[in-house]
C-alpha atoms as a PDB file:
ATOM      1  CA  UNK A   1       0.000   0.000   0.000  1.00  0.00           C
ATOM      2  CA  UNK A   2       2.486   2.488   0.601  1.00  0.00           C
ATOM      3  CA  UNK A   3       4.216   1.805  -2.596  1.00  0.00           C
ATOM      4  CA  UNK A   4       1.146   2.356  -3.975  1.00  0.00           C
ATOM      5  CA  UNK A   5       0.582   5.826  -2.592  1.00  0.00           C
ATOM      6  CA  UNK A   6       4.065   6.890  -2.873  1.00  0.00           C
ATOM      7  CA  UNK A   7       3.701   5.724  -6.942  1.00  0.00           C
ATOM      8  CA  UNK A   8       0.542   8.050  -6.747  1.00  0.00           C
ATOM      9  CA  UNK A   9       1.888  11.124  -4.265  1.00  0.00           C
ATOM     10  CA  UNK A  10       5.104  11.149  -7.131  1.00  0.00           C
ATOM     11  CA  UNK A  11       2.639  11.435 -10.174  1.00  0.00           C
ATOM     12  CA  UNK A  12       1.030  13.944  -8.551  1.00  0.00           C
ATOM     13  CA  UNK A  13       3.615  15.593  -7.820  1.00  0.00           C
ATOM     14  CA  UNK A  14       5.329  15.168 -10.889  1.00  0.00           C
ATOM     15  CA  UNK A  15       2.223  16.651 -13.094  1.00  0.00           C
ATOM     16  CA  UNK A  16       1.939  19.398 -10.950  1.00  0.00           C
ATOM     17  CA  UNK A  17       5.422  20.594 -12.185  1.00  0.00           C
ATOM     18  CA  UNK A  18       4.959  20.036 -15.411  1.00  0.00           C
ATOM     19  CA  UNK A  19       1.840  22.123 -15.585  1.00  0.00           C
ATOM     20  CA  UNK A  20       2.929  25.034 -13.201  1.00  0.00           C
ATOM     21  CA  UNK A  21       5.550  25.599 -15.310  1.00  0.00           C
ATOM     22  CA  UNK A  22       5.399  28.910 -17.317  1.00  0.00           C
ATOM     23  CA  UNK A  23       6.327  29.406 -20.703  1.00  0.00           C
ATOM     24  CA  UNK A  24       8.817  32.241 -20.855  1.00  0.00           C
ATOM     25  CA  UNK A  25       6.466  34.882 -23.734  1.00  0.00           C
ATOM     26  CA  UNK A  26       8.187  35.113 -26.360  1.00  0.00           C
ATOM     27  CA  UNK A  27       8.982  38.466 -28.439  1.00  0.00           C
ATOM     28  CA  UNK A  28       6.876  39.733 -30.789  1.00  0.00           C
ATOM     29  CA  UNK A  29       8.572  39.635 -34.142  1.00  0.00           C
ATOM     30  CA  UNK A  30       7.856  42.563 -36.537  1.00  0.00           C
ATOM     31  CA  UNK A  31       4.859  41.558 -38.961  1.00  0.00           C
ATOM     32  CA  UNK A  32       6.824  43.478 -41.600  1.00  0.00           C
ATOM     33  CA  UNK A  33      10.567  42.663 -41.043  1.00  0.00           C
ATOM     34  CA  UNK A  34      11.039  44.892 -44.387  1.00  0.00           C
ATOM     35  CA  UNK A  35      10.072  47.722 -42.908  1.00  0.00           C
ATOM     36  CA  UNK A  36      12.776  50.664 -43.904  1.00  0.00           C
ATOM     37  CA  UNK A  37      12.835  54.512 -43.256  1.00  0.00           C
ATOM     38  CA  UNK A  38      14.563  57.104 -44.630  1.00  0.00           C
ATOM     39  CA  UNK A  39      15.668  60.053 -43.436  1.00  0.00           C
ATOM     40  CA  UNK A  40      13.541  63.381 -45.428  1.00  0.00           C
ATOM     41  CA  UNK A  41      14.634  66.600 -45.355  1.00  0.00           C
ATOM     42  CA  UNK A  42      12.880  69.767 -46.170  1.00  0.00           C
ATOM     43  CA  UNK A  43      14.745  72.575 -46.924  1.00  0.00           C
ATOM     44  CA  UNK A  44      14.501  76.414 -47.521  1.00  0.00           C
ATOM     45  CA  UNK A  45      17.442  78.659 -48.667  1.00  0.00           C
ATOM     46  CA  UNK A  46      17.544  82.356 -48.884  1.00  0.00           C
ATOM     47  CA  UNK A  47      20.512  82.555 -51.653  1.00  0.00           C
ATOM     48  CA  UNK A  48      20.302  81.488 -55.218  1.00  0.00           C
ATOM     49  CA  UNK A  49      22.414  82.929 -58.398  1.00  0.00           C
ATOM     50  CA  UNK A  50      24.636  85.384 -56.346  1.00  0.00           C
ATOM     51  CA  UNK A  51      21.466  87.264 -54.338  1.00  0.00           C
ATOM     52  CA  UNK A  52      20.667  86.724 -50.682  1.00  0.00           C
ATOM     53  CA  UNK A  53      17.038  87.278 -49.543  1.00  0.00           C
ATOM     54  CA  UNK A  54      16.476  90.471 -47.725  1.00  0.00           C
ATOM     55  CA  UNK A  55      15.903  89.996 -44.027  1.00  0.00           C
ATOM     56  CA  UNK A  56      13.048  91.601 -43.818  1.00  0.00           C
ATOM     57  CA  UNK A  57      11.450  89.064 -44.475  1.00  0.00           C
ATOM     58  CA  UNK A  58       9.409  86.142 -42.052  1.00  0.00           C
ATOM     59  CA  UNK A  59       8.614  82.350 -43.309  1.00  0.00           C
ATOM     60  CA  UNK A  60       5.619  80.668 -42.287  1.00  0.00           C
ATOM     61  CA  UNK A  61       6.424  76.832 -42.904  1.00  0.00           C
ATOM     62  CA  UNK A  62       4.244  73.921 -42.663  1.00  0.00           C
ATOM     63  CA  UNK A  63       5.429  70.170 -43.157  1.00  0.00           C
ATOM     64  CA  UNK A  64       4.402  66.338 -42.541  1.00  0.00           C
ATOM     65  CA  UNK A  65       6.755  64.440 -39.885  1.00  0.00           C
ATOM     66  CA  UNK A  66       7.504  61.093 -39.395  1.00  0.00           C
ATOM     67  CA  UNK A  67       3.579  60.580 -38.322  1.00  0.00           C
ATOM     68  CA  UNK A  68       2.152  62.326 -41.239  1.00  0.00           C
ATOM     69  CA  UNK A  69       1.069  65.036 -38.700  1.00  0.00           C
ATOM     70  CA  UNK A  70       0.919  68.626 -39.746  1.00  0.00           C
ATOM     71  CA  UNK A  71       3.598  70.398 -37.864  1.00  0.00           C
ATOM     72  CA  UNK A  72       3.738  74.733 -38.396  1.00  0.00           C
ATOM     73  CA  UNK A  73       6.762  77.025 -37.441  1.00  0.00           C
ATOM     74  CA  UNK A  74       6.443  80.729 -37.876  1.00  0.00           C
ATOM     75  CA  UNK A  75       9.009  83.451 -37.973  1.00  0.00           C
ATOM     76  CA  UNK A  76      11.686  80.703 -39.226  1.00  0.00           C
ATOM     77  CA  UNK A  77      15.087  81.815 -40.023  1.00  0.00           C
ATOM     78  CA  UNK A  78      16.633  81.222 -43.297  1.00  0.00           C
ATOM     79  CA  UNK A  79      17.959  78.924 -44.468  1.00  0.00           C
ATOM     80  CA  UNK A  80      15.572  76.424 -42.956  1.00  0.00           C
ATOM     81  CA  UNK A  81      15.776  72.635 -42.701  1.00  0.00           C
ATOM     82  CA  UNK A  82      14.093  70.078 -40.693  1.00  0.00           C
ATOM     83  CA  UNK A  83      15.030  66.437 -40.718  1.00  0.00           C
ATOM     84  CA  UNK A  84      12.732  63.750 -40.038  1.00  0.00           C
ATOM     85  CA  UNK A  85      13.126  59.577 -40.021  1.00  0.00           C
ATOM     86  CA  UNK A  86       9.758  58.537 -41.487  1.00  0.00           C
ATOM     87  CA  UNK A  87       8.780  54.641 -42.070  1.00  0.00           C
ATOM     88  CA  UNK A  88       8.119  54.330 -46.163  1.00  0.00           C
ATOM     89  CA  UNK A  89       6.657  54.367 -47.978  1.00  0.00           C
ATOM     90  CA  UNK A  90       5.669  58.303 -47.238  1.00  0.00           C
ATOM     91  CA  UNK A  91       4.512  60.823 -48.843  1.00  0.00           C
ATOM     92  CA  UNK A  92       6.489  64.299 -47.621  1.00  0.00           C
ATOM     93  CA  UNK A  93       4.617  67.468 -47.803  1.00  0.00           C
ATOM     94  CA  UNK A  94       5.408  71.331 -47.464  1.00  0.00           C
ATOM     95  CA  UNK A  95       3.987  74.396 -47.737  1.00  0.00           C
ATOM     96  CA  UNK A  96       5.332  78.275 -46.779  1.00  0.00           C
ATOM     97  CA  UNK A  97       4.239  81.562 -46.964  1.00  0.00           C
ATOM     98  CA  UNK A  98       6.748  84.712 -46.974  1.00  0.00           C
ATOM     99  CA  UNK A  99       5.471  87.858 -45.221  1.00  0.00           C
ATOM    100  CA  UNK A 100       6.860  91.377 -44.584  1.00  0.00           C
ATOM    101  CA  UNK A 101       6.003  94.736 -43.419  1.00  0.00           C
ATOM    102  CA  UNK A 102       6.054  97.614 -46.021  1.00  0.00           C
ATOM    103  CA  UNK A 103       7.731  99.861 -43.758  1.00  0.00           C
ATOM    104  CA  UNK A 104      11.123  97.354 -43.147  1.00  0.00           C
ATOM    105  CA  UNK A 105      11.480  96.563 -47.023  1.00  0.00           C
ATOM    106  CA  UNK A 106      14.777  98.322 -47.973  1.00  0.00           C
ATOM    107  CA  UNK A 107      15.312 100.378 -51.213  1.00  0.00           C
ATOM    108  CA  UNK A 108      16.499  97.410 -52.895  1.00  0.00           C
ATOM    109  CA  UNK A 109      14.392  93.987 -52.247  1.00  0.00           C
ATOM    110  CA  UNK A 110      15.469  91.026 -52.986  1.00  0.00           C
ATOM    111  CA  UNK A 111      12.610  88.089 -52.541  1.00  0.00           C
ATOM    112  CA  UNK A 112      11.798  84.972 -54.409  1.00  0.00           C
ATOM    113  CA  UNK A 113      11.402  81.376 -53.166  1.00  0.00           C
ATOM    114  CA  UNK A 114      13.817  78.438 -52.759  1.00  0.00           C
ATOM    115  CA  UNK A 115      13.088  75.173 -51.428  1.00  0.00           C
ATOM    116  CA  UNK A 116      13.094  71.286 -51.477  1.00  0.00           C
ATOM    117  CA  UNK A 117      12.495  68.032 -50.186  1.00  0.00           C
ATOM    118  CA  UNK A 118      14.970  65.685 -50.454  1.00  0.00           C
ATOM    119  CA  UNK A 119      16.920  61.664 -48.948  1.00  0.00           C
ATOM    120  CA  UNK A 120      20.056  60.820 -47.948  1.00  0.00           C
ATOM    121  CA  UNK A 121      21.430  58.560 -50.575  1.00  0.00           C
ATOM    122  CA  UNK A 122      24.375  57.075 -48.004  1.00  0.00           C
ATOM    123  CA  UNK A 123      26.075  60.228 -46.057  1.00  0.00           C
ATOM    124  CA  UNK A 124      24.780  62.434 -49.528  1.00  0.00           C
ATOM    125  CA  UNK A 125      22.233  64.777 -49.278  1.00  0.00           C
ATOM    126  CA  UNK A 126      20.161  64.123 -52.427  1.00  0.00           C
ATOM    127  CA  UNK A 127      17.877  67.397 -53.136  1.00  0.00           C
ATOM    128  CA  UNK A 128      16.758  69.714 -56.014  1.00  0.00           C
ATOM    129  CA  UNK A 129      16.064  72.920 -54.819  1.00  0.00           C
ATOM    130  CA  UNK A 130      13.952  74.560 -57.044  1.00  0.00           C
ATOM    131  CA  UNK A 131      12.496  78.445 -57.313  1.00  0.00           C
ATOM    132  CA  UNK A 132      14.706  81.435 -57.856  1.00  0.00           C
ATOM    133  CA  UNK A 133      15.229  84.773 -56.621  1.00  0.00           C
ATOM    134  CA  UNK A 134      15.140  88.549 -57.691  1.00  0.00           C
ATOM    135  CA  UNK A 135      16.040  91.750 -56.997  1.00  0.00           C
ATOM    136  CA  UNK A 136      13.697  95.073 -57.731  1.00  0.00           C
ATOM    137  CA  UNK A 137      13.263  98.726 -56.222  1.00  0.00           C
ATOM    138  CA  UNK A 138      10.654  98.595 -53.335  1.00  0.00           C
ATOM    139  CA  UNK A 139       7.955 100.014 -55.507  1.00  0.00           C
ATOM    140  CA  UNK A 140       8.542  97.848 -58.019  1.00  0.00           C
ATOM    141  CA  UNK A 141       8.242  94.980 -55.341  1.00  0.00           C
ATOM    142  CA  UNK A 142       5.232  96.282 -54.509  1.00  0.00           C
ATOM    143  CA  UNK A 143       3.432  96.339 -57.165  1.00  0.00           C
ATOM    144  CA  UNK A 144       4.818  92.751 -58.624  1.00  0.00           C
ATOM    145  CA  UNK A 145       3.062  91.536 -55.070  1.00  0.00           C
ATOM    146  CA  UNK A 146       0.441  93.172 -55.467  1.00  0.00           C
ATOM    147  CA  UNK A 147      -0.776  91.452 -58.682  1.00  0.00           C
ATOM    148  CA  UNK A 148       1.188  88.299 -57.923  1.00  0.00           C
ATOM    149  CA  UNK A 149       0.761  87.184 -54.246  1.00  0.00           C
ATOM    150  CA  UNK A 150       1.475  83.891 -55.004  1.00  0.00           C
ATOM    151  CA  UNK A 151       5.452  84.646 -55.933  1.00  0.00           C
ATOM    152  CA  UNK A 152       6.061  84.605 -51.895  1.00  0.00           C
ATOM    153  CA  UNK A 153       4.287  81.035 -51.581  1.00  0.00           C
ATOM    154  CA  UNK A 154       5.156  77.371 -52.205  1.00  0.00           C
ATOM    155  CA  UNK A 155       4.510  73.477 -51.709  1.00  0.00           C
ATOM    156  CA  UNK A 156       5.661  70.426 -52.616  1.00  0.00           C
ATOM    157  CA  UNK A 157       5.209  66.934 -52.378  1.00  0.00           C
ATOM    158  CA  UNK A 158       7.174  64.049 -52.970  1.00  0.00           C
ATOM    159  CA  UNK A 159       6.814  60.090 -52.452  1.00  0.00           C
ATOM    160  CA  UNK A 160       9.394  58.023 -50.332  1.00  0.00           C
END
């Protein structure tokens, strides 16, 4: 008999371990291991062809980051660039608007728009700027903005 119940007391025993053990959880593996990102940057300049912006001058920039939120920063100093690491594929977006006050223009303006949105490609910085810039009297300024409004605005998209 006490065979027996030690035979039964060791099974017991025995299954009890085997089914209080715990399974250490195992890690999650990525359900796209090809996930990649690249690193987008948006850039304004202020100089193009030999001319340098006038100063006078604010930007009002708005661009996606790496959430495809809309992100705004006013009264940015030129040149500009952000850099973001976004998860592609993504689409990269900006938009700006220059502003001034009439009364800081100088007697010479020089104004335009030149920007991009561009990859690393390695330790490269892979970008085409694109816009110009120009140089008039103030009242000539003036009166191109007036009729134009547009010329101190710009946005771009590309796909990563």
């Amino acid at each position: 008999m006490k065979k027996v119940l030690f035979v039964i007391a060791t099974l017991l025993i025995g299954g009890m371990m085997l089914t209080g053990c715990k399974k250490d959880p195992q890690p999650t593996p990525d359900p796209d291991p090809t996930t990649k990102t690249k690193t987008v940057v948006y850039k304004v300049d202020n100089t193009y062809s030999g001319l340098t912006m006038s100063e006078c001058f604010k930007l009002s920039v708005t661009y996606l980051d790496a959430n495809g939120q809309s992100v705004t920063e006013n009264n940015v100093t030129l040149p500009w660039t952000k850099s973001i690491e976004a998860k592609l594929p993504f689409t990269a977006k900006m938009e700006g608007t220059f502003s001034y006050n009439a009364a800081d223009l100088p007697d010479q303006v020089v104004y335009g728009r030149r920007y991009g949105i561009g990859t690393y490609d390695g330790n490269a910085l892979v970008i085409s700027l694109v816009g110009n810039m120009s140089s008039s009297s103030k009242e000539t300024f003036l009166s191109i903005i007036e009729e134009h409004p547009d010329r101190l605005q710009f946005s771009q998209e590309e796909n990563f």
